[in-house]
C-alpha atoms as a PDB file:
ATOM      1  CA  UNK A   1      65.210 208.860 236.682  1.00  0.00           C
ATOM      2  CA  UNK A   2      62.919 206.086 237.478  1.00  0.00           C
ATOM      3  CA  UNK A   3      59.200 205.298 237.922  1.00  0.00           C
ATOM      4  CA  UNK A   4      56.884 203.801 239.610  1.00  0.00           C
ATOM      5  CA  UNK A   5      53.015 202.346 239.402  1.00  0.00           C
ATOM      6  CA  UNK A   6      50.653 203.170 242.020  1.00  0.00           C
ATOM      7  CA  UNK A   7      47.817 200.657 242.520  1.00  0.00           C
ATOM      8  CA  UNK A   8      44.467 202.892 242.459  1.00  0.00           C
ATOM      9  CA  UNK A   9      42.490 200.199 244.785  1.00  0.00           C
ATOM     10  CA  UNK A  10      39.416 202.289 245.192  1.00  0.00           C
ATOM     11  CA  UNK A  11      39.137 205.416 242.896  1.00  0.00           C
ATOM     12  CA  UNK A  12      35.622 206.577 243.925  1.00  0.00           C
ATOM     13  CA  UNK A  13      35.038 209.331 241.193  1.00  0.00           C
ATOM     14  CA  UNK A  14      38.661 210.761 240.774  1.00  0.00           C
ATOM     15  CA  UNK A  15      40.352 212.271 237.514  1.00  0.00           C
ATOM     16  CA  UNK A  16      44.391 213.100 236.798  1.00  0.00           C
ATOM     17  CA  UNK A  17      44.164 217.218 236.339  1.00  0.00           C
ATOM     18  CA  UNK A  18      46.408 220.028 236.257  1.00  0.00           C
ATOM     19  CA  UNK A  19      45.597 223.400 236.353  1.00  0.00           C
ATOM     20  CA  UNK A  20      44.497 223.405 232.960  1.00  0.00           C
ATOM     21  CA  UNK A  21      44.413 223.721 228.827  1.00  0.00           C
ATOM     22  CA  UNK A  22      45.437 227.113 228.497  1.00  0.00           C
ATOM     23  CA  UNK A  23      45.367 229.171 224.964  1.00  0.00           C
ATOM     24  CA  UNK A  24      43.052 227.079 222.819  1.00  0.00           C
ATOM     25  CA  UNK A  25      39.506 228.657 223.810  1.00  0.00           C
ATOM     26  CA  UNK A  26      40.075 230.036 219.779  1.00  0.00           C
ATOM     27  CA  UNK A  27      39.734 226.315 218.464  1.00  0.00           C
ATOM     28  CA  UNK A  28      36.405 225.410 220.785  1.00  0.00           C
ATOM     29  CA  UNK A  29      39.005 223.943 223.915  1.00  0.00           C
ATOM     30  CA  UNK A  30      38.113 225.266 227.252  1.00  0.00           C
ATOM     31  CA  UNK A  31      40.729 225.076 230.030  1.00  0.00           C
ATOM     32  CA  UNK A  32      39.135 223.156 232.246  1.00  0.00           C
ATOM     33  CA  UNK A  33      41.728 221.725 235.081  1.00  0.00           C
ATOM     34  CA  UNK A  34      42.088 221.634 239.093  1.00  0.00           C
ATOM     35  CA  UNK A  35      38.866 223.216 240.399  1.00  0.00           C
ATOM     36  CA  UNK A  36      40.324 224.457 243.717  1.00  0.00           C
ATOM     37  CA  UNK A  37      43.532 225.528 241.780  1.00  0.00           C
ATOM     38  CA  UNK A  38      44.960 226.349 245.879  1.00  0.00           C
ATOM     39  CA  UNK A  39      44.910 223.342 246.582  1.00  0.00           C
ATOM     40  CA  UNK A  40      46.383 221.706 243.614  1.00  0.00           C
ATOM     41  CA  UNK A  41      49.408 224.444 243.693  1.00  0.00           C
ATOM     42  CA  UNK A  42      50.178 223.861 247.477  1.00  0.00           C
ATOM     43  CA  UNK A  43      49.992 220.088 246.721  1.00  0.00           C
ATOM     44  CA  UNK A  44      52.920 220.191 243.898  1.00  0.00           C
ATOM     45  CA  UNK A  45      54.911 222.954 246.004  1.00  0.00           C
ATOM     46  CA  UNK A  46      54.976 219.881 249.027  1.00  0.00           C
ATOM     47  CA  UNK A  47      56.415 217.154 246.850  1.00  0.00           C
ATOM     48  CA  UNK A  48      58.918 219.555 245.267  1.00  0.00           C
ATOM     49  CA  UNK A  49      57.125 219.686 241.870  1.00  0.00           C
ATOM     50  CA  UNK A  50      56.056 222.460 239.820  1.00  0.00           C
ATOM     51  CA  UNK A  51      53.260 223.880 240.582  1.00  0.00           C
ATOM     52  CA  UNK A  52      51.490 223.114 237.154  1.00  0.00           C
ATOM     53  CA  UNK A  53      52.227 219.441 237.701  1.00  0.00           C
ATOM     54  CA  UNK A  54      49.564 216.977 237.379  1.00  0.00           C
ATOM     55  CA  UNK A  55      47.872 215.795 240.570  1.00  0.00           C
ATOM     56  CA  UNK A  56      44.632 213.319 241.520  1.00  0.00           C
ATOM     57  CA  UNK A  57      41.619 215.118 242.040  1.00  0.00           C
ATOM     58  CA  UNK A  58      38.998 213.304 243.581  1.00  0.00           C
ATOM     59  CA  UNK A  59      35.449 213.937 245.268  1.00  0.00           C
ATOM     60  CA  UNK A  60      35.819 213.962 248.379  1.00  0.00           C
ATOM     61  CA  UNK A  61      31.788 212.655 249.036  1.00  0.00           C
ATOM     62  CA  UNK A  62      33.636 209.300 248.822  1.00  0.00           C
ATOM     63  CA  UNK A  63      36.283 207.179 249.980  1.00  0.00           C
ATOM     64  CA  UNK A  64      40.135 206.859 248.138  1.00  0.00           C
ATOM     65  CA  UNK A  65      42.457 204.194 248.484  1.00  0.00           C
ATOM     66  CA  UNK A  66      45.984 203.611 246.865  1.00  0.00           C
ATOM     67  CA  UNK A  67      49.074 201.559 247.659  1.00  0.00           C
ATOM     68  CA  UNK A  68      52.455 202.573 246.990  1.00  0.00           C
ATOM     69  CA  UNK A  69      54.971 199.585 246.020  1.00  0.00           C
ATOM     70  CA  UNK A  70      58.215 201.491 247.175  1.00  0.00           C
ATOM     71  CA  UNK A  71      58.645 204.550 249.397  1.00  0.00           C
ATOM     72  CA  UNK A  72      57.142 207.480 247.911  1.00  0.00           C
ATOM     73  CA  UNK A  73      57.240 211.359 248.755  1.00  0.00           C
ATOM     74  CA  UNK A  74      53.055 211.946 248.797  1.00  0.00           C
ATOM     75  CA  UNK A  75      51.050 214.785 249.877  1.00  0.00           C
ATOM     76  CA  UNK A  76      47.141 215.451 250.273  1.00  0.00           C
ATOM     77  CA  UNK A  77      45.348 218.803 250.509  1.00  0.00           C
ATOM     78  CA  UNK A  78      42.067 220.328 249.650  1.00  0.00           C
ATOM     79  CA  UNK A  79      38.662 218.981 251.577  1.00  0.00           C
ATOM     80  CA  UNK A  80      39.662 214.750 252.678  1.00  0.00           C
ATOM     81  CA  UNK A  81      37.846 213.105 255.992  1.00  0.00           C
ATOM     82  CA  UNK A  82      40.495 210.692 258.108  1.00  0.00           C
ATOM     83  CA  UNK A  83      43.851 209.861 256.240  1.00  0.00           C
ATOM     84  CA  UNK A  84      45.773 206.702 257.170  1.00  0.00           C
ATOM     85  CA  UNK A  85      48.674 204.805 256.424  1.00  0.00           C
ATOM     86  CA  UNK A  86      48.411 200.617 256.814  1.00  0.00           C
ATOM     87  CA  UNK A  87      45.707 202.126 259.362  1.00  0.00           C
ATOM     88  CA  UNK A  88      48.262 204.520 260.986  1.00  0.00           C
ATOM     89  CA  UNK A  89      46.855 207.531 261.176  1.00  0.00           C
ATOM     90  CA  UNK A  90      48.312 210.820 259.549  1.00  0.00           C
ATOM     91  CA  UNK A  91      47.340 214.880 258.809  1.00  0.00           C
ATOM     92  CA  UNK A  92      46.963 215.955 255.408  1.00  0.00           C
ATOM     93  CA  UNK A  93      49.053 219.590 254.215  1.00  0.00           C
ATOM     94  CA  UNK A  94      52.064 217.953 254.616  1.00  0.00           C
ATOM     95  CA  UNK A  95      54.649 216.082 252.636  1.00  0.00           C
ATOM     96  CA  UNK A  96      54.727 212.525 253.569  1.00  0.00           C
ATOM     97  CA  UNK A  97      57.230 209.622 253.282  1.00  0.00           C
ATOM     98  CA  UNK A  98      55.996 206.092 252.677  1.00  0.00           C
ATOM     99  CA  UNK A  99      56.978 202.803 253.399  1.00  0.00           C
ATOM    100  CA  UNK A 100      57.324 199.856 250.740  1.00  0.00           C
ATOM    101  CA  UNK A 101      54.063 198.238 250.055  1.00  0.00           C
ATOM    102  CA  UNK A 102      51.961 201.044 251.911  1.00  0.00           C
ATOM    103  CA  UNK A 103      48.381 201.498 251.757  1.00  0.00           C
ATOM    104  CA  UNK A 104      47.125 204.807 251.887  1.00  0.00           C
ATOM    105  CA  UNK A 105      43.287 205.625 252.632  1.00  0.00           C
ATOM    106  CA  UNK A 106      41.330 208.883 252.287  1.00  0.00           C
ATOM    107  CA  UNK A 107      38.017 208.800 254.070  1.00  0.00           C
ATOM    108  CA  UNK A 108      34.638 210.965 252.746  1.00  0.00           C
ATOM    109  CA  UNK A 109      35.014 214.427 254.237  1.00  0.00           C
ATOM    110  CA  UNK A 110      32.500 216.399 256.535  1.00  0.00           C
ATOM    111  CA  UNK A 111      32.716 219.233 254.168  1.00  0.00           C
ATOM    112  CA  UNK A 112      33.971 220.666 251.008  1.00  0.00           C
ATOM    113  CA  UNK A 113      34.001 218.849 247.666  1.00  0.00           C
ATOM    114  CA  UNK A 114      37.613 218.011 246.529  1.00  0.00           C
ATOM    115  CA  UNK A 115      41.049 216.921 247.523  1.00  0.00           C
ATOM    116  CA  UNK A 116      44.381 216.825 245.988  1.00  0.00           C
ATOM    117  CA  UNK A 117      46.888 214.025 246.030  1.00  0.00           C
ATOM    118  CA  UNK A 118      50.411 215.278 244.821  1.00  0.00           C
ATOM    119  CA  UNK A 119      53.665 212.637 244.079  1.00  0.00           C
ATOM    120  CA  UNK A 120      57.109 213.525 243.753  1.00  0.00           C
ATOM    121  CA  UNK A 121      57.586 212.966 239.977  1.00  0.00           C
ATOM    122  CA  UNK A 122      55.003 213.219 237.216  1.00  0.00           C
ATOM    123  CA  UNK A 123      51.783 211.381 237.391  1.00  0.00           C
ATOM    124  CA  UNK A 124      50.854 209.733 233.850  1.00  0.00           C
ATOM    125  CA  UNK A 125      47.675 211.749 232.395  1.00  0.00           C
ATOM    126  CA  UNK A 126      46.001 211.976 229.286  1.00  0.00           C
ATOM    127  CA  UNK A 127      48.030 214.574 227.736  1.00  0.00           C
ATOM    128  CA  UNK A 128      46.271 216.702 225.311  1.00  0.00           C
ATOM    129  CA  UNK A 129      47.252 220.178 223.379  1.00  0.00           C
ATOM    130  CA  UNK A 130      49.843 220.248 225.916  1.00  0.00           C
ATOM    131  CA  UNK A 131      47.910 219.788 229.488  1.00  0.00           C
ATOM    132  CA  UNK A 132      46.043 216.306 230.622  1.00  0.00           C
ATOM    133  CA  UNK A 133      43.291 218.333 231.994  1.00  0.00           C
ATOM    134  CA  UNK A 134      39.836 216.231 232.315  1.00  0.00           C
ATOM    135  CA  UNK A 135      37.352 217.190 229.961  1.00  0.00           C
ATOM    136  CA  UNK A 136      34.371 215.072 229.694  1.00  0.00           C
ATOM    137  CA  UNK A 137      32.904 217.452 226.463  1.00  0.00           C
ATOM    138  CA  UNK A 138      36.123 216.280 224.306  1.00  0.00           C
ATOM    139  CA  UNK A 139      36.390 212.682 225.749  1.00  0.00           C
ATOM    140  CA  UNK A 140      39.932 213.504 227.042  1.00  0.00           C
ATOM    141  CA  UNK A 141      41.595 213.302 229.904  1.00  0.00           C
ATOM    142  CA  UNK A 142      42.316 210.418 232.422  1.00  0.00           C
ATOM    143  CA  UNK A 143      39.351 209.011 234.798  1.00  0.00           C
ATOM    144  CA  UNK A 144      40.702 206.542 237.696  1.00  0.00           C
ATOM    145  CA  UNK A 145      38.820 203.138 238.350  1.00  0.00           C
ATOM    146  CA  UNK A 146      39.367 200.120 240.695  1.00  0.00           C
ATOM    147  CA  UNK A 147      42.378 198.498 240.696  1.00  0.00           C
ATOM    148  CA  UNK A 148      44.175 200.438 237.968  1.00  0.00           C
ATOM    149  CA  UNK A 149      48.123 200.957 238.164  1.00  0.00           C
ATOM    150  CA  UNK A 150      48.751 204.876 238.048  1.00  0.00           C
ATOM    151  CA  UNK A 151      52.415 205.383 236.564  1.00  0.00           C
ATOM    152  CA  UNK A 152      54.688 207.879 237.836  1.00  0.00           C
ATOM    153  CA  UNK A 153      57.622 209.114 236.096  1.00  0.00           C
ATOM    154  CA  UNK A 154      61.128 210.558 237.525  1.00  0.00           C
ATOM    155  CA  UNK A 155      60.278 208.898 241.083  1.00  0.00           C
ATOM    156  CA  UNK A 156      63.525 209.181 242.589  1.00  0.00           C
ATOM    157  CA  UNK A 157      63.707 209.650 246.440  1.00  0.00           C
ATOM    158  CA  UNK A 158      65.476 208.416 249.440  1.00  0.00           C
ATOM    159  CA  UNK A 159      63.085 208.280 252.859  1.00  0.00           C
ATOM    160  CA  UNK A 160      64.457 211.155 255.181  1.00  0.00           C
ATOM    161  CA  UNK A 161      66.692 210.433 258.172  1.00  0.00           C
ATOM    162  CA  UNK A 162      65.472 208.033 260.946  1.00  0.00           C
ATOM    163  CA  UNK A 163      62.661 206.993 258.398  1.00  0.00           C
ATOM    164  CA  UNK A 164      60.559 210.064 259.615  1.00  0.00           C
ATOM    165  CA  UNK A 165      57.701 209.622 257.488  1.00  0.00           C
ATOM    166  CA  UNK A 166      56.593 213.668 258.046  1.00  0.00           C
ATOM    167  CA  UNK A 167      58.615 216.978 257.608  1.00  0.00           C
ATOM    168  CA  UNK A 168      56.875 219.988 259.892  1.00  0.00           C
ATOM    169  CA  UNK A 169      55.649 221.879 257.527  1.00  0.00           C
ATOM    170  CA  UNK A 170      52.143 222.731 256.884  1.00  0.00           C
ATOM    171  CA  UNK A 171      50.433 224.082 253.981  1.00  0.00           C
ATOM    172  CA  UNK A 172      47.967 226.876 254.883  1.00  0.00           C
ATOM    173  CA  UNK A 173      44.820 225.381 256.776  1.00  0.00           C
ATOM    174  CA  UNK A 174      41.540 225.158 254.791  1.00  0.00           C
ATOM    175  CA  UNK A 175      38.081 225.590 256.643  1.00  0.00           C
ATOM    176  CA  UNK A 176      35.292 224.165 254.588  1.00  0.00           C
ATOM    177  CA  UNK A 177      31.505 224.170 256.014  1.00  0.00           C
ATOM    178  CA  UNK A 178      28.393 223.421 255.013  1.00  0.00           C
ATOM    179  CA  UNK A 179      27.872 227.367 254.458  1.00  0.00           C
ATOM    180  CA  UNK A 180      30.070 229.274 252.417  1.00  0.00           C
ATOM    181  CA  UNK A 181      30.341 233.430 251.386  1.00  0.00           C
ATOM    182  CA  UNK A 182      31.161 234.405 248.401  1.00  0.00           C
ATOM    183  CA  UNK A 183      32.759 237.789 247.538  1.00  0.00           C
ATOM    184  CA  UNK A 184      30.826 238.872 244.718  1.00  0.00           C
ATOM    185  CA  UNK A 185      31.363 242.014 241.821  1.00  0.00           C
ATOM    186  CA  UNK A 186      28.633 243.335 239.461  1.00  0.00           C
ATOM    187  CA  UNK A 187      28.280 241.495 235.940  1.00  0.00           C
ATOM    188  CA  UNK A 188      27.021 242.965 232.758  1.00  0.00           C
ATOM    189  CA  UNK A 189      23.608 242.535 233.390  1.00  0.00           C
ATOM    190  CA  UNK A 190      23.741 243.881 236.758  1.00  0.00           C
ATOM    191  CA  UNK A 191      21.756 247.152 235.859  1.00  0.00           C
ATOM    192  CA  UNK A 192      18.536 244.637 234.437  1.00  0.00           C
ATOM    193  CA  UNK A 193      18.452 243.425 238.189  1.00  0.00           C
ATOM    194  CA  UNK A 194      17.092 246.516 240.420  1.00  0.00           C
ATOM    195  CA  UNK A 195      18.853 246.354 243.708  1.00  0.00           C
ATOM    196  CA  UNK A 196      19.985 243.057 242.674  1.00  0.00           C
ATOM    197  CA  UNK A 197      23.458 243.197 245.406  1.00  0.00           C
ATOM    198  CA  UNK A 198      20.793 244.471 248.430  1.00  0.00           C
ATOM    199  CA  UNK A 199      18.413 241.841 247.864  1.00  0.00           C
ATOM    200  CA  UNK A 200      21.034 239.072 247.124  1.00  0.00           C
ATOM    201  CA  UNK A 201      22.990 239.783 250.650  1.00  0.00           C
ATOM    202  CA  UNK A 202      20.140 238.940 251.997  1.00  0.00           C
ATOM    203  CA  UNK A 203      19.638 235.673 250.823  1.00  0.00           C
ATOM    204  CA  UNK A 204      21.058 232.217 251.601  1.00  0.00           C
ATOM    205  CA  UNK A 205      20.664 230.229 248.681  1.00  0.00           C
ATOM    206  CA  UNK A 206      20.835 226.181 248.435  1.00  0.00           C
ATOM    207  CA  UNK A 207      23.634 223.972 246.211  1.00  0.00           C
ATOM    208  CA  UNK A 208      21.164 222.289 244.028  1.00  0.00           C
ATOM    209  CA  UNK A 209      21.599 218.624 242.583  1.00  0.00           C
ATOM    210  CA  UNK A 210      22.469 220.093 239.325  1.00  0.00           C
ATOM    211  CA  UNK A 211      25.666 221.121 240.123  1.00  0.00           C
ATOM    212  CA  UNK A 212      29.246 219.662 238.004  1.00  0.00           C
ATOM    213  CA  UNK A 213      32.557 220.812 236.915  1.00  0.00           C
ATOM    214  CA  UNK A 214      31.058 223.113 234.940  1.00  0.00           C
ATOM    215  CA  UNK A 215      29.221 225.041 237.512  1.00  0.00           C
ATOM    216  CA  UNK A 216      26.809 224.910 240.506  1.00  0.00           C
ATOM    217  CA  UNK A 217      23.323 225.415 240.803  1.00  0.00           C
ATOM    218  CA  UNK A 218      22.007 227.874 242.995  1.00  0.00           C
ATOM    219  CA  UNK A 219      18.285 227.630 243.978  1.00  0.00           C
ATOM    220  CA  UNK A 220      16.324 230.362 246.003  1.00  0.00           C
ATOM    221  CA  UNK A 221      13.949 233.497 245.179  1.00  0.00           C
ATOM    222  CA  UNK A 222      13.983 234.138 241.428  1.00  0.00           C
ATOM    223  CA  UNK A 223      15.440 237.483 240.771  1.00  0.00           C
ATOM    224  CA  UNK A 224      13.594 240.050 238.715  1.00  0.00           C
ATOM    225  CA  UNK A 225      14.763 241.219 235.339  1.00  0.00           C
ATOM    226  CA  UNK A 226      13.641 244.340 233.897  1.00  0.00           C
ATOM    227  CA  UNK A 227      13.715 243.612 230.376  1.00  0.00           C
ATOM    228  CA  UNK A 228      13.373 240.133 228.331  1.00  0.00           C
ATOM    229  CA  UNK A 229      15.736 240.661 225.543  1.00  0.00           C
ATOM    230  CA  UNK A 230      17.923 237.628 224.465  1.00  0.00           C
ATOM    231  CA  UNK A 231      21.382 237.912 225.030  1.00  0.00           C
ATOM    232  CA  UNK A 232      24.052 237.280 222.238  1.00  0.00           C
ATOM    233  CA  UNK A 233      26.340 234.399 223.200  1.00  0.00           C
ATOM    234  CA  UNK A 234      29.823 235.541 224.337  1.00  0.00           C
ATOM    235  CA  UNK A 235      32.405 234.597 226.813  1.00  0.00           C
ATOM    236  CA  UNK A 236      32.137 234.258 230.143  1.00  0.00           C
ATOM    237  CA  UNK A 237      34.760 234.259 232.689  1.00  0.00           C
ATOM    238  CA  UNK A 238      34.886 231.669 235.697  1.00  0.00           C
ATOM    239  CA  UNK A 239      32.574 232.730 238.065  1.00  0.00           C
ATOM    240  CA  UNK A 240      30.191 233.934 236.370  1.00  0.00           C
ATOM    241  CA  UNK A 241      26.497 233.798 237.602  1.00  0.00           C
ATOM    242  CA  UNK A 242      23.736 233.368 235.186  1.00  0.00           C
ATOM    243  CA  UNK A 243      20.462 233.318 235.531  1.00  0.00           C
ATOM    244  CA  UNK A 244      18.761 230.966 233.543  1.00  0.00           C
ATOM    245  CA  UNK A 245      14.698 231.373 232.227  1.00  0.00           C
ATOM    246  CA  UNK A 246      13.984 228.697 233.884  1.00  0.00           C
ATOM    247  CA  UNK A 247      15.105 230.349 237.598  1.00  0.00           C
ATOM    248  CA  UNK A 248      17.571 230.590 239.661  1.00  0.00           C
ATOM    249  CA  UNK A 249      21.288 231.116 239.595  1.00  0.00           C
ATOM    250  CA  UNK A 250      24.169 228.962 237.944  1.00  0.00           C
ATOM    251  CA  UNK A 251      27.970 229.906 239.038  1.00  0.00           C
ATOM    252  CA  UNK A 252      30.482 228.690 236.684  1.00  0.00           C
ATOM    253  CA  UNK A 253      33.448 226.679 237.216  1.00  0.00           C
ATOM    254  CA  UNK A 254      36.468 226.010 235.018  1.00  0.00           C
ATOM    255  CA  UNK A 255      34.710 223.482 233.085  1.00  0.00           C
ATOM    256  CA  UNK A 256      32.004 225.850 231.889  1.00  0.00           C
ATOM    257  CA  UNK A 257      31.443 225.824 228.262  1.00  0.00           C
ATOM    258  CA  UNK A 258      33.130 228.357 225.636  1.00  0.00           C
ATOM    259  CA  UNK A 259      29.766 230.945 225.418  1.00  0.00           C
ATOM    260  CA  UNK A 260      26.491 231.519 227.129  1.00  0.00           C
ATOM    261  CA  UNK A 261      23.502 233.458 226.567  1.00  0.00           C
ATOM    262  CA  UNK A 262      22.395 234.286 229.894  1.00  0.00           C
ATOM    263  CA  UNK A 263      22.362 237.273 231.669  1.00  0.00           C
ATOM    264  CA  UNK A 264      25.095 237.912 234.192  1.00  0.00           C
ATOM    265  CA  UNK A 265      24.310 240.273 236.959  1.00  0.00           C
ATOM    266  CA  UNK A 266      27.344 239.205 238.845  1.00  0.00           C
ATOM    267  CA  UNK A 267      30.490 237.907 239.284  1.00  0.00           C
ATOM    268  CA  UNK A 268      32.352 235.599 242.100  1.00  0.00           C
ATOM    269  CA  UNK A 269      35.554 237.598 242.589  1.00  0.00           C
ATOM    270  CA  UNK A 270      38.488 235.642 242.068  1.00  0.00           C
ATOM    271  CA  UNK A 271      39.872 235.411 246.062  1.00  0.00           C
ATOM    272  CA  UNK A 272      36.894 233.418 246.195  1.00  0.00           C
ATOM    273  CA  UNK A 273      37.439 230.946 243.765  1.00  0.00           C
ATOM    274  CA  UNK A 274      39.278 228.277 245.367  1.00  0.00           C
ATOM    275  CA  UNK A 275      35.785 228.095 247.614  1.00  0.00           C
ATOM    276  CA  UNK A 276      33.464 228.170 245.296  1.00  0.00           C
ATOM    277  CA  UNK A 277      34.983 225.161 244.182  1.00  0.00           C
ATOM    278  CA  UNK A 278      34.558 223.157 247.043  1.00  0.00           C
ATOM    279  CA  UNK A 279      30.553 224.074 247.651  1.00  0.00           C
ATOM    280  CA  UNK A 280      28.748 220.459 247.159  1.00  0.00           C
ATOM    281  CA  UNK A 281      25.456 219.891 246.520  1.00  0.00           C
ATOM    282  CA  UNK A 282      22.886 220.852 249.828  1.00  0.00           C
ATOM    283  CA  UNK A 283      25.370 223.348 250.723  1.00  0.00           C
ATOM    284  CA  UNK A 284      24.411 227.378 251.370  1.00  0.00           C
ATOM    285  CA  UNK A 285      25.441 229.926 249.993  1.00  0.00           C
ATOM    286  CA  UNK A 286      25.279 233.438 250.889  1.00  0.00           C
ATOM    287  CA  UNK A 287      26.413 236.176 248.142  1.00  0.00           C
ATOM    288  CA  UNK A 288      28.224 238.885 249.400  1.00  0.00           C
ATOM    289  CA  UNK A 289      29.095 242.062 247.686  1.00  0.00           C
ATOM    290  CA  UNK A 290      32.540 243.159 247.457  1.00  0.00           C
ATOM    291  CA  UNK A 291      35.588 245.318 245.719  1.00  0.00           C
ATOM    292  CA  UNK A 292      38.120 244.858 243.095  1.00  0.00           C
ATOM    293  CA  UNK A 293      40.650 245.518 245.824  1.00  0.00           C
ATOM    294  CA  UNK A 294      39.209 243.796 248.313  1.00  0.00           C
ATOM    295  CA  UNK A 295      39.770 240.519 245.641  1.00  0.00           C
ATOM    296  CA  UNK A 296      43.011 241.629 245.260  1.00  0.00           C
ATOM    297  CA  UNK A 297      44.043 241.413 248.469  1.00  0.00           C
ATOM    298  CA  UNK A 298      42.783 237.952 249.025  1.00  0.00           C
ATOM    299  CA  UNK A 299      44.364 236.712 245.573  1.00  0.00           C
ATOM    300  CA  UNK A 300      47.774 238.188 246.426  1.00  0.00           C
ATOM    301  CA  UNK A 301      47.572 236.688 250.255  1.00  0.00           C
ATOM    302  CA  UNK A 302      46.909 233.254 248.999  1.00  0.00           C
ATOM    303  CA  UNK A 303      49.860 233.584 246.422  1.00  0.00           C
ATOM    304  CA  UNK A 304      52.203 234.961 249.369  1.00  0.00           C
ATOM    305  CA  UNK A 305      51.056 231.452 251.058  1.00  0.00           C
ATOM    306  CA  UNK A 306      52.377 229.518 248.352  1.00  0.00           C
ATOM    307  CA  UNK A 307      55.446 231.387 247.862  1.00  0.00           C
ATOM    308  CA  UNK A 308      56.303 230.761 251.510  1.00  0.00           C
ATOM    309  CA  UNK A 309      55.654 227.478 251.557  1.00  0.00           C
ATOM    310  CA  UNK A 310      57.366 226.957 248.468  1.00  0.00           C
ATOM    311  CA  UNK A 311      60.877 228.339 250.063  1.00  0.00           C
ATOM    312  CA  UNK A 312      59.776 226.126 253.534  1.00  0.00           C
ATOM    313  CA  UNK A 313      59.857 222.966 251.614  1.00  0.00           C
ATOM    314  CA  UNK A 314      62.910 223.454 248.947  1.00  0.00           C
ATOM    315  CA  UNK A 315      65.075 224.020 252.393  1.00  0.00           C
ATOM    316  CA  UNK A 316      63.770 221.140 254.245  1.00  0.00           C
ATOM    317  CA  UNK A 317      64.311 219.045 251.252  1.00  0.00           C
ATOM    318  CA  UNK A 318      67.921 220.336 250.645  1.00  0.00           C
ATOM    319  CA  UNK A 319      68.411 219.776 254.166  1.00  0.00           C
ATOM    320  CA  UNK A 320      67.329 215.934 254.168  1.00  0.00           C
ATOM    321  CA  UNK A 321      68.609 214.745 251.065  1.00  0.00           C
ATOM    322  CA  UNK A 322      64.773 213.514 250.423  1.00  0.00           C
ATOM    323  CA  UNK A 323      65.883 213.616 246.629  1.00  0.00           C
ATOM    324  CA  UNK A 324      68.504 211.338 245.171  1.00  0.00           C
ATOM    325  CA  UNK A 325      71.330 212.800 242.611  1.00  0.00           C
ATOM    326  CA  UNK A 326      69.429 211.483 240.135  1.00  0.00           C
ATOM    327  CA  UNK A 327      66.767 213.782 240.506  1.00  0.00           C
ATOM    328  CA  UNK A 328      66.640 216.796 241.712  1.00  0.00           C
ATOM    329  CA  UNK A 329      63.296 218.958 243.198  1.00  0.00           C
ATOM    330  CA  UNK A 330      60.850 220.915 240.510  1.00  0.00           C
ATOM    331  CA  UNK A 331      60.594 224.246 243.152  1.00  0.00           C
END
């Protein structure tokens, strides 16, 4: 096994992630992790790493720039603008050879919020309770600046045949807009909120300003509640849309904190997700009802995606030798 130290020339605002803290929410941890947990997963699965490995997750608003000292096996998915090599340019969804001394650049996206940069090995993180997820509540968790020198541990591979820097394999292709449906199921609340789903579908609602790794802000038409009770804090699941006294809608991410006491007329279904991560600020939004099996469906499609990919890429690597005998793939 060997390593390596990748030279973060321009971070923008980028974290090392995986796909989360799991198991701790009884001692006040949250699980935090990849946002667009897709991504991340399809990421790994084209380096040959687990799919839990850590990855870069950066905001895709701004520029990215590393170099690589030796070759590398590097792949980039989620929402990224132009990607080039020593300005060559190259696709992203695919697993990618360097060359010594390489200088890859990501440049600000059109649309959607986040990319993924994966690397054959395991990228250094904070490493905390057993995940280096980035959690800016606890002050853990590993936030990339200028010029800092990432390590990566159990680097080990040999550039494929003829120096092809690309195998042809694609991960599934991501459409991101500036307008984005959401499947959504009734919450708890959803009987204080008179024909809360037919006036909602309606509606196109704005990303405000407000909006983290905690949740997004929603802004548009106030909707009625028909009784002003408090709610007791309790848990709330990702995806879950509040509505806050002060008006309009919240939709929580994987950072959200532990409890809330808002009401909750409704729920993002989980095969929407991975999108409702990548909604930035001055986006739309439109809310659209939906069924259990309906998210189903979606869920189990995108994990058939993976699962095929996965098998696509541990044959192409067998087939090229990418990996030396020293190591050996993750899938």
């Amino acid at each position: 096994m060997t390593s390596v130290e990748i030279n973060i020339r321009e971070a923008g605002v980028s974290v090392v992630t995986d796909l989360g803290r799991y198991g701790f929410t009884d001692q006040g941890l949250q699980v935090n992790g990849a946002a667009d947990q897709f991504s991340a997963m399809a990421a790994n699965i084209l380096v040959g790493n687990g799919e839990g490995s850590p990855v870069i997750e950066l905001t895709s608003i701004l520029p990215f720039e590393m170099c690589t000292p030796e070759p590398v096996l590097f792949s980039i998915t989620g929402s990224t603008g132009d990607i080039t090599i020593d300005g060559i340019n190259f696709t992203s969804r695919t697993p990618i050879v360097t060359w010594p001394d390489a200088c890859i650049r990501i440049e600000p996206a059109q649309a959607g919020l986040r990319g993924y940069i994966a690397i054959h090995g395991r990228i250094e993180g904070d490493e905390y309770m057993g995940s280096c997820a980035y959690d800016s509540l606890i002050n853990r968790g590993c936030k990339l600046a200028d010029d800092q020198r990432l390590r990566v541990d159990g680097h080990c591979v040999q550039a494929p045949p003829h120096m092809t820097p690309c195998f042809p394999i694609r991960a599934p292709r991501e459409l991101y807009s500036r307008h984005t449906p959401l499947g959504i199921m009734p919450g708890p609340e959803l009987h204080e909120y008179p024909g809360f789903f037919d006036n909602i579908s309606s509606q196109m609602r704005t990303v405000g300003a407000q909006s983290d790794h905690a949740g997004i802000r929603l802004e548009g038409t106030d909707a009625p509640r028909s009784r002003t009770s408090e709610i007791l804090s309790r848990g709330v699941p990702v995806g879950a849309i509040e509505v806050p006294p002060a008006g309009g809608m919240i939709a929580l991410l994987r950072g959200r904190p532990l409890t809330a006491g808002y009401p909750v007329p409704a729920v993002v279904a989980r095969g929407w997700h991975s999108q409702l991560a990548q909604i930035r600020p001055g986006d739309t939004v439109s809310l659209i009802p939906t069924t259990p099996a309906q998210s189903i469906c979606v869920a189990q499609r995108r994990r058939d995606e993976l699962d095929i990919l996965r098998k696509k890429c541990s044959t192409a690597f067998a087939a090229s030798r990418l990996f030396s005998p020293r190591t050996t793939s993750m899938i």
